[in-house]
N, C-alpha and C. Protein backbone atom coordinates (compact mmCIF):
# COMPACT_ATOMS: atom_id res chain seq x y z
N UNK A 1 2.42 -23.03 -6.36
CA UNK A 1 2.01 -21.88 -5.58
C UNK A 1 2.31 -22.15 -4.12
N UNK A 2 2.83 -21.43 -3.30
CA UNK A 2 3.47 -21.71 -2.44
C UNK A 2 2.16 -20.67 -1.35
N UNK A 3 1.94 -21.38 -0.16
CA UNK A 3 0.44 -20.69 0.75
C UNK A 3 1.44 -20.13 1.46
N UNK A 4 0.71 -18.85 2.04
CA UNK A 4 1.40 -18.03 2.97
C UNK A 4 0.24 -17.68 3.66
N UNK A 5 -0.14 -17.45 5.30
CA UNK A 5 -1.39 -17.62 5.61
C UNK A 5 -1.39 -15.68 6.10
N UNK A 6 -2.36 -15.03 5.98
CA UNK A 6 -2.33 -13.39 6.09
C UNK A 6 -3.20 -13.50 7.58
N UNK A 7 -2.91 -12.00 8.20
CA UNK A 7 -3.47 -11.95 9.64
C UNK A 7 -3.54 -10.03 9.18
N UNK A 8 -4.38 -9.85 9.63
CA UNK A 8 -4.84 -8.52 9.85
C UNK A 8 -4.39 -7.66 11.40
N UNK A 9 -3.43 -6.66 10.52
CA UNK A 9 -2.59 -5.74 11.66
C UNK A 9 -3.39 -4.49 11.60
N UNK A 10 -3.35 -4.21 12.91
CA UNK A 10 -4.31 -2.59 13.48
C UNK A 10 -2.27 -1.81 13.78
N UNK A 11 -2.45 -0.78 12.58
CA UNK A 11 -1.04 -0.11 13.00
C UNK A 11 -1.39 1.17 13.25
N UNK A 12 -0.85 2.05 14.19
CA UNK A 12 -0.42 3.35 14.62
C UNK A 12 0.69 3.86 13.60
N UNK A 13 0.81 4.65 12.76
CA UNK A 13 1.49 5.83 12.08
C UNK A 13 1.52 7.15 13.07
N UNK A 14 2.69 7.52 13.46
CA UNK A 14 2.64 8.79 14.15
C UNK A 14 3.27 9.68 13.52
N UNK A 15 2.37 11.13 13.19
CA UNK A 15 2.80 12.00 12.48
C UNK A 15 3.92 12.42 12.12
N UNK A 16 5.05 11.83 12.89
CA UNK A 16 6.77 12.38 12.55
C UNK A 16 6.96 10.91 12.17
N UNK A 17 6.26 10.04 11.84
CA UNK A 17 7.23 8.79 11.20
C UNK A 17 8.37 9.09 9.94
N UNK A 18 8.99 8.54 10.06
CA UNK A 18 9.96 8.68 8.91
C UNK A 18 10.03 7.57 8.15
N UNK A 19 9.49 6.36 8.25
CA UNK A 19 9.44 5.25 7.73
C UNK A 19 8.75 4.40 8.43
N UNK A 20 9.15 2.81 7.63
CA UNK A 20 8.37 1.70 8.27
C UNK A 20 8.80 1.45 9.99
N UNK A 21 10.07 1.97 10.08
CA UNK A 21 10.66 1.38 11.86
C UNK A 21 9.88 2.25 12.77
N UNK A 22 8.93 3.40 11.82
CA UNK A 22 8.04 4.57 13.18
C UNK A 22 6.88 3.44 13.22
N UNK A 23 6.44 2.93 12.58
CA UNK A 23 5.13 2.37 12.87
C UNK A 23 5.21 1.09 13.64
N UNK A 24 4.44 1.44 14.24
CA UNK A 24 3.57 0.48 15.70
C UNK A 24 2.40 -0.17 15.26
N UNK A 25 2.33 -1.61 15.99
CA UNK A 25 1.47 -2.56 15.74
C UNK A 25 0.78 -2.50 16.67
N UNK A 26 -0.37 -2.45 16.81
CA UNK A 26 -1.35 -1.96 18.08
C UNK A 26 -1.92 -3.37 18.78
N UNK A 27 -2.24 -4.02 17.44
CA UNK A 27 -2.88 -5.55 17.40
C UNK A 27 -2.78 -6.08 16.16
N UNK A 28 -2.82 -7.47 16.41
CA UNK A 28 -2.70 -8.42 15.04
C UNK A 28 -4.43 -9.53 15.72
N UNK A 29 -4.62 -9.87 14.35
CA UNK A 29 -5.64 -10.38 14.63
C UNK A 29 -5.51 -12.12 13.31
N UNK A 30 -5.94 -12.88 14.02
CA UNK A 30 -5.43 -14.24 13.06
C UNK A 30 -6.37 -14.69 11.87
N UNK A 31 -7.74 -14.37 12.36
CA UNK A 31 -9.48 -14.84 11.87
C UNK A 31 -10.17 -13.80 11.66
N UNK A 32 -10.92 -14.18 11.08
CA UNK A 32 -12.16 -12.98 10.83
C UNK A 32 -12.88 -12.92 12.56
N UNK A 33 -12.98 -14.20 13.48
CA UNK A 33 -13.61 -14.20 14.74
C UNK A 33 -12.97 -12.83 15.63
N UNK A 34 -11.59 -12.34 15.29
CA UNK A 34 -10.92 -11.75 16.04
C UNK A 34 -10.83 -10.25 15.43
N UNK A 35 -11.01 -10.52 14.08
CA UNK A 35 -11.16 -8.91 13.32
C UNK A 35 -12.63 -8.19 13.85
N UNK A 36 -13.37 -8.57 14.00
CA UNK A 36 -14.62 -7.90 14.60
C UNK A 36 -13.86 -6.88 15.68
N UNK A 37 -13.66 -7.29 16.49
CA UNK A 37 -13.10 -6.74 17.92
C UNK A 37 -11.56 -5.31 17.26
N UNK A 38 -11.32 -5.92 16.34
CA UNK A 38 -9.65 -5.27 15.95
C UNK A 38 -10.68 -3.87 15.05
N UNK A 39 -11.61 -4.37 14.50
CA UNK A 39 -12.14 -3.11 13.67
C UNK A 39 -13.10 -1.92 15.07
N UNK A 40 -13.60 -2.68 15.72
CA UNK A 40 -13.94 -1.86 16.83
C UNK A 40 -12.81 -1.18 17.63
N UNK A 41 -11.74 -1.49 17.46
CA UNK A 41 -10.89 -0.83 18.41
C UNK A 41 -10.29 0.53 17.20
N UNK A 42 -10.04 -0.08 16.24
CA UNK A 42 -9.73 0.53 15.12
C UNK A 42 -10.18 2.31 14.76
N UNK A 43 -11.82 1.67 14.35
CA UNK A 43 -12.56 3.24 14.64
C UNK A 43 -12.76 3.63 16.12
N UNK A 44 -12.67 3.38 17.46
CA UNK A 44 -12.16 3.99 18.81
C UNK A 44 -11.10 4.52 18.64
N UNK A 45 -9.99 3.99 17.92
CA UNK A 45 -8.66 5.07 17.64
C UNK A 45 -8.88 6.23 16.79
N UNK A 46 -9.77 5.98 15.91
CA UNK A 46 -9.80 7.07 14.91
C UNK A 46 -10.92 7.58 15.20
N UNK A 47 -11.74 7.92 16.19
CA UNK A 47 -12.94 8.37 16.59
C UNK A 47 -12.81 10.23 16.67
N UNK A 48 -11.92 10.72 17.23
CA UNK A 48 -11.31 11.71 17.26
C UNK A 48 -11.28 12.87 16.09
N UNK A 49 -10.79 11.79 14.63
CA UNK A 49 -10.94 12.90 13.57
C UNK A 49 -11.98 12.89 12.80
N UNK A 50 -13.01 12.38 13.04
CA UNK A 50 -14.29 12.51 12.47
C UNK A 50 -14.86 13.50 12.67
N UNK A 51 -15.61 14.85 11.49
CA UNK A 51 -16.54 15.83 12.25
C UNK A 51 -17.57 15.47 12.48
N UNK A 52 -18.92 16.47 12.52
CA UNK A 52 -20.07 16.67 12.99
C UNK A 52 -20.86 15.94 12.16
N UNK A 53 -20.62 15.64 10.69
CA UNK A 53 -21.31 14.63 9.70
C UNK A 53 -21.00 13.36 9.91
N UNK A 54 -20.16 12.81 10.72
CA UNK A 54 -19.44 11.45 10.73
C UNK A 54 -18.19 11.53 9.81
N UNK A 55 -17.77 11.98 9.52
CA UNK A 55 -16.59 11.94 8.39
C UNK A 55 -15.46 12.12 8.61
N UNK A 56 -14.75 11.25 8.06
CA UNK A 56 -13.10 11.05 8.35
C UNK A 56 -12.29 12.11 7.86
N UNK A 57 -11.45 13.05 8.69
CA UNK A 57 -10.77 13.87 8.22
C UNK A 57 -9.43 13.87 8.58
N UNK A 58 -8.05 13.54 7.51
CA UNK A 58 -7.08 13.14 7.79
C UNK A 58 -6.26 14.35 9.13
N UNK A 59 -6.82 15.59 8.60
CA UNK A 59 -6.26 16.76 9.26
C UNK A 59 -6.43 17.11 10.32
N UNK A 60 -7.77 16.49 10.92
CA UNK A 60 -8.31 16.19 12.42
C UNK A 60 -7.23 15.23 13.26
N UNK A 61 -6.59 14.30 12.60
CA UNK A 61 -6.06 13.09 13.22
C UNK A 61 -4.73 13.70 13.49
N UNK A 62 -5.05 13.09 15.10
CA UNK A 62 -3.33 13.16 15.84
C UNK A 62 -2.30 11.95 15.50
N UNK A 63 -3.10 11.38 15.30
CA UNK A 63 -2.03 10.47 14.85
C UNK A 63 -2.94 9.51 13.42
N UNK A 64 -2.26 8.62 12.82
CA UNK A 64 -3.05 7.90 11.66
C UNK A 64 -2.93 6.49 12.24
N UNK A 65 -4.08 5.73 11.84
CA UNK A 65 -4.64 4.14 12.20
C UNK A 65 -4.55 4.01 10.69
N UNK A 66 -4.18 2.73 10.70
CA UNK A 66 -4.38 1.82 9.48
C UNK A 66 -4.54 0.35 9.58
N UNK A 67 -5.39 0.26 8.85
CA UNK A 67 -5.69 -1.69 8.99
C UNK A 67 -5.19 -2.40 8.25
N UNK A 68 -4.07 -3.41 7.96
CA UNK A 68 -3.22 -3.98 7.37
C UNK A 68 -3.92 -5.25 6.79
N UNK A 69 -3.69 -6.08 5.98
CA UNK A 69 -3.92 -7.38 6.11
C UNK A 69 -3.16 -8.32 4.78
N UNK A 70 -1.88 -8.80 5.80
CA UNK A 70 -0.38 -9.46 5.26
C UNK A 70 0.24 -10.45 5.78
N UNK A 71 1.30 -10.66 5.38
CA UNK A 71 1.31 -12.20 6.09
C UNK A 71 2.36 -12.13 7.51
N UNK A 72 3.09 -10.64 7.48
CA UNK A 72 4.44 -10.56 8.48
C UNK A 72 4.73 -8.69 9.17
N UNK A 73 4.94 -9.09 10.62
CA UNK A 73 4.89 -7.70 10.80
C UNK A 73 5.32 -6.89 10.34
N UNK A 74 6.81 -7.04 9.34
CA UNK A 74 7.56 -6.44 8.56
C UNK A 74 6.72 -5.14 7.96
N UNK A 75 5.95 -6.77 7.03
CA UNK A 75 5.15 -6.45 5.65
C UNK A 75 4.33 -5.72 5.76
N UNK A 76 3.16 -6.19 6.99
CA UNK A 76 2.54 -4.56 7.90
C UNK A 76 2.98 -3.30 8.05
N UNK A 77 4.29 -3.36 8.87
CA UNK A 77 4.52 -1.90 8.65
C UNK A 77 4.70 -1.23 8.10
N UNK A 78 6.13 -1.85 7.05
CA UNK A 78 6.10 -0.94 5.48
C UNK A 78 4.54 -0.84 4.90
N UNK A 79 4.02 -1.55 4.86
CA UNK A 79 2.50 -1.30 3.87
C UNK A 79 1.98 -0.09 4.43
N UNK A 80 1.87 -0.16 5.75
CA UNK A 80 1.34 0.75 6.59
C UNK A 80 1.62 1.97 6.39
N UNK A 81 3.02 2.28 6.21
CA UNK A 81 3.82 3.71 6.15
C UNK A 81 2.91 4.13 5.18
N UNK A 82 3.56 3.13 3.89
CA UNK A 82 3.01 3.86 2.73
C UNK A 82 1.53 3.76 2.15
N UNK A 83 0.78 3.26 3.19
CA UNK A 83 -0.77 4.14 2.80
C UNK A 83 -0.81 5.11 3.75
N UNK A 84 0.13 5.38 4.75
CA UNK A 84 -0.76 6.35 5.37
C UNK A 84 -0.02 8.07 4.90
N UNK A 85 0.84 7.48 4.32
CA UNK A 85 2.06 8.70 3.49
C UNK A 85 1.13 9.55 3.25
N UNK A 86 0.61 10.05 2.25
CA UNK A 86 -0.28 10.92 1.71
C UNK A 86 -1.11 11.71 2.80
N UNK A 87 -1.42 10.42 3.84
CA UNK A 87 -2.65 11.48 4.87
C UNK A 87 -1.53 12.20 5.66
N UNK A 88 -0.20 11.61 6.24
CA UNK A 88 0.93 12.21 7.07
C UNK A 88 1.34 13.49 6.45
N UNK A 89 1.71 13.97 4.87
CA UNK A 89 1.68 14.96 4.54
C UNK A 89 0.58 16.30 4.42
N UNK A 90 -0.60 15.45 4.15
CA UNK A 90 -1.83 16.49 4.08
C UNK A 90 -2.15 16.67 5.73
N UNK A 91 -1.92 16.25 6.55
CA UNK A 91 -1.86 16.67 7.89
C UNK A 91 -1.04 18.04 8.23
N UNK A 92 0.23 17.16 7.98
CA UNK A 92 1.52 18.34 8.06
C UNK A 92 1.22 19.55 7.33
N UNK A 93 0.61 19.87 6.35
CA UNK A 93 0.47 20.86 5.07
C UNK A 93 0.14 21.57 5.80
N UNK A 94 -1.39 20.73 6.76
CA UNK A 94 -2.51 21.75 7.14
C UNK A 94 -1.99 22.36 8.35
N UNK A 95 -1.51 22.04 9.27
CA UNK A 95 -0.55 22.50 10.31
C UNK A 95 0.38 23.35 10.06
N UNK A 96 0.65 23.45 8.74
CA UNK A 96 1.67 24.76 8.56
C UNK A 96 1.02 25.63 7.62
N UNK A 97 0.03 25.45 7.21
CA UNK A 97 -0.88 26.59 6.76
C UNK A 97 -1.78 27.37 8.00
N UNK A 98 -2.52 26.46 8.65
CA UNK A 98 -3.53 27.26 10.05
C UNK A 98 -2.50 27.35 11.10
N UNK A 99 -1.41 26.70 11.73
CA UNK A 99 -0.84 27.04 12.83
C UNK A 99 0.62 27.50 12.76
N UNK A 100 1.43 27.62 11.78
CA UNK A 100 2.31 28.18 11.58
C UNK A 100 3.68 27.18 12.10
N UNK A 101 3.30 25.89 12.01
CA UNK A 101 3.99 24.65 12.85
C UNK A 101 5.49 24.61 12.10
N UNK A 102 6.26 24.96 12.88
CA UNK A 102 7.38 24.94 12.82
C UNK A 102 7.97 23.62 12.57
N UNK A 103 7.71 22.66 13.46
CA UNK A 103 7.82 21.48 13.48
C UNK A 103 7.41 20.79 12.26
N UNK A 104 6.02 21.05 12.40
CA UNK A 104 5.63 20.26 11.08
C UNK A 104 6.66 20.52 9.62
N UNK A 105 6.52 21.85 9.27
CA UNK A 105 7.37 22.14 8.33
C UNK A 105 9.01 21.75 8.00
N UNK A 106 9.44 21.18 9.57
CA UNK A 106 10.79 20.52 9.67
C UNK A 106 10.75 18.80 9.04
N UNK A 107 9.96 18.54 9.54
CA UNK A 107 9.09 16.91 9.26
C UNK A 107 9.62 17.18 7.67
N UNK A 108 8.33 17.82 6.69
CA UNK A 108 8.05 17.80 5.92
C UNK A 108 8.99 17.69 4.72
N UNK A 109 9.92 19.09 5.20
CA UNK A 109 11.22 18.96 4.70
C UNK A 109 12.44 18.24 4.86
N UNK A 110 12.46 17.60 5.62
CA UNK A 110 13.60 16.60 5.88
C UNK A 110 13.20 15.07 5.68
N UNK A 111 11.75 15.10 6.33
CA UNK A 111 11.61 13.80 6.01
C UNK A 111 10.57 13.61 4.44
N UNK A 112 9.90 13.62 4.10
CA UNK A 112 9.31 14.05 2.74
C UNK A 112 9.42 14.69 1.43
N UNK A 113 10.74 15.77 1.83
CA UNK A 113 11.39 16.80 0.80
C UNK A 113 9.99 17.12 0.16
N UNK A 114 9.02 18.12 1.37
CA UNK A 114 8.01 18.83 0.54
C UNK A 114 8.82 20.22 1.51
N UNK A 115 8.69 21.36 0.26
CA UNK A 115 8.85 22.91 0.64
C UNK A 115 8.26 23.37 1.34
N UNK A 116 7.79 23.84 1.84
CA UNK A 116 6.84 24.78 2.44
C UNK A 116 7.13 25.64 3.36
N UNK A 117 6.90 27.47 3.15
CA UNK A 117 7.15 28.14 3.80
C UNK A 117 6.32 28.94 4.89
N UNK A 118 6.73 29.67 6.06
CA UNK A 118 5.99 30.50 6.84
C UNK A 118 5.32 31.08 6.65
C-alpha cells in the first residue's frame, strides 16, 4: 500500500465553469489545526445563500464553495467540478425559469447540453 498524505481544499466553482480548469482554490489546509479556520471561512463564503431558516439553497448562490479533501490540487479541482455539477445546473435552471437569463441558458446548452427554452 503505497501512503499518499490528503490536505483539505476550500474551492470556488463559478457558475459558468466549464470544467475542472474554472475552479479556484481559495485555500488548502494541511491538519485538522488548520481546517477549523478553512471551515469558518468556508460557510462566510456561502453565508449569502442561506434563507431565513438557516438553509442552504443552491439557487441563492452566486457562486458554489466546496470543501475538498485529496491528496493534489489537480485532484481537488476535478472532484470539485463534479460535486458541484448538479448545484451549477439547478442554479442555471432557476435563472432561466424566474429571470429569463439568456446567459444562463447559453451556459447550459453549450456547456452541459441541457435544453431549455424562453
Amino acid at each position: 500500500m503505497l501512503y499518499q498524505e490528503k490536505f483539505f481544499y476550500l474551492c470556488h466553482v463559478p457558475l459558468s465553469a466549464e470544467g475542472p480548469k474554472d475552479v479556484e482554490i481559495v485555500r488548502k489546509a494541511a491538519d485538522s489545526n488548520e481546517f477549523s479556520s478553512l471551515f469558518e471561512k468556508y460557510e462566510e463564503l456561502r453565508s449569502h445563500a442561506f434563507n431565513d431558516d438557516g438553509l442552504y439553497s443552491v439557487i441563492r448562490a452566486d457562486d458554489i464553495y466546496v470543501l475538498i479533501r485529496t491528496t493534489t490540487p489537480d485532484q481537488a479541482e476535478s472532484e470539485a467540478f463534479e460535486e458541484a455539477k448538479a448545484g451549477l445546473i439547478t442554479n442555471l435552471e432557476h435563472r432561466v425559469m424566474q429571470n429569463k437569463d439568456k446567459n444562463a441558458v447559453a451556459i447550459l446548452r453549450n456547456v452541459h447540453n441541457v435544453e431549455l427554452s424562453i
